[in-house]
Protein backbone atom coordinates (compact mmCIF):
# COMPACT_ATOMS: atom_id res chain seq x y z
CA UNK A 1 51.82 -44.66 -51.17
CA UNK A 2 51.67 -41.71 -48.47
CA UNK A 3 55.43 -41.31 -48.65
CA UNK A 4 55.48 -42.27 -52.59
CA UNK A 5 53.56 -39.26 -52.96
CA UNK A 6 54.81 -36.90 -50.57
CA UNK A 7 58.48 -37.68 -52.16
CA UNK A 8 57.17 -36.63 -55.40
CA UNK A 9 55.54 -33.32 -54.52
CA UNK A 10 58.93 -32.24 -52.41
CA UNK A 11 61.03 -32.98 -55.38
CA UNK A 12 58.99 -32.01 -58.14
CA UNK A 13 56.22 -29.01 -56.86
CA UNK A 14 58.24 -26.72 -54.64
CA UNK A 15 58.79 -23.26 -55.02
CA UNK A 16 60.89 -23.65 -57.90
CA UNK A 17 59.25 -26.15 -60.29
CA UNK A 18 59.45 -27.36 -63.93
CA UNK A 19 56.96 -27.73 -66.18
CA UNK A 20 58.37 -31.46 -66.91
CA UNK A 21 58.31 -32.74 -63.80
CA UNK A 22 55.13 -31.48 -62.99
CA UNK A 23 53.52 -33.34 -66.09
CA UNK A 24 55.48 -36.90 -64.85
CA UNK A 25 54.22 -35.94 -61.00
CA UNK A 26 50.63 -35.33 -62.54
CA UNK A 27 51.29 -39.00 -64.29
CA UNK A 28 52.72 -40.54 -61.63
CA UNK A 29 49.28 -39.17 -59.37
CA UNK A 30 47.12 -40.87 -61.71
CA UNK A 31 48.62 -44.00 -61.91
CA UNK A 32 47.73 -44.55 -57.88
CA UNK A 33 43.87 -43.66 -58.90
CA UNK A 34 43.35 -47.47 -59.49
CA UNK A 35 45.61 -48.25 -56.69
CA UNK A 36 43.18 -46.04 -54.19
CA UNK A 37 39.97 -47.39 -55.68
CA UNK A 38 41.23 -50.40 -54.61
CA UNK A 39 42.44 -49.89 -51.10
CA UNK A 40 39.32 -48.15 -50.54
CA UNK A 41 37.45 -50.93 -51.39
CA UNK A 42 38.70 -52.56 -48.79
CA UNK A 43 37.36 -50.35 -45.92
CA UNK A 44 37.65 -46.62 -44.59
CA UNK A 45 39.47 -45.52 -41.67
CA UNK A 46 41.60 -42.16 -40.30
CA UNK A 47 44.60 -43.30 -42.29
CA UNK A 48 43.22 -44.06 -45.62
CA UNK A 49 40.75 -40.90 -45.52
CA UNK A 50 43.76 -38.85 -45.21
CA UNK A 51 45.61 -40.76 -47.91
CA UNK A 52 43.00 -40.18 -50.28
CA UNK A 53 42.52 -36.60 -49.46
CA UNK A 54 46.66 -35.78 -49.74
CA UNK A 55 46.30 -37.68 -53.40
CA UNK A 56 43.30 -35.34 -54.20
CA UNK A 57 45.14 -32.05 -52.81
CA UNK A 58 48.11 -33.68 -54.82
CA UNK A 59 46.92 -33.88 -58.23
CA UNK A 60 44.45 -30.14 -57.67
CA UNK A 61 47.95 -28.28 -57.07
CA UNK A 62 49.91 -29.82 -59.56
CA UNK A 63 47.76 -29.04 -62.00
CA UNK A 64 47.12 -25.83 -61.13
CA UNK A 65 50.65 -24.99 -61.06
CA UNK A 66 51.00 -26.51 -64.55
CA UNK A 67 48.18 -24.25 -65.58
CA UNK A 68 49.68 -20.91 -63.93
CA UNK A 69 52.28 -20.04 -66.40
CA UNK A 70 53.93 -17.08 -64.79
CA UNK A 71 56.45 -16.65 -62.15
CA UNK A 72 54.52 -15.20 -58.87
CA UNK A 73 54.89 -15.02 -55.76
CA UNK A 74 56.55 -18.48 -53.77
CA UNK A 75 55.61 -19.82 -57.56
CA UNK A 76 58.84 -20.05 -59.67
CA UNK A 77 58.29 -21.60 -63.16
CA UNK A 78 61.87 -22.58 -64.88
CA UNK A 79 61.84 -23.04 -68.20
């Protein structure tokens, strides 16, 4: 899941982003909430603390770059 999810903020929240892909990233992010719940049922440790926190800092910047709808800075909407 780490790599799942680092793949899909590389290719699809950089500096230059779509508003598209950032709605099927945001999707995608959800989807692994069950997934997580379920992992961390199973017990905490370093690894799946950090997992959980790059899937929270995940899903808080994509959406905030969907909800930023100008072109500032390293931000680069295309539409």
């Amino acid at each position: 899941m780490k790599s799942s999810i680092q793949k899909l903020m590389w290719n699809n929240v950089g500096i230059i982003r779509k508003e598209e892909n950032m709605k099927k990233t945001l999707e995608e992010l959800n989807k692994y909430n069950i997934e997580l719940k379920e992992i961390l049922n199973d017990g905490i440790n370093k690894e799946i603390l950090e997992l959980k926190n790059l899937h929270t800092v995940a899903k808080l910047i994509t959406q905030s770059a969907l909800d930023r709808k100008e072109s500032v800075g390293t931000h680069f909407l295309v539409t």
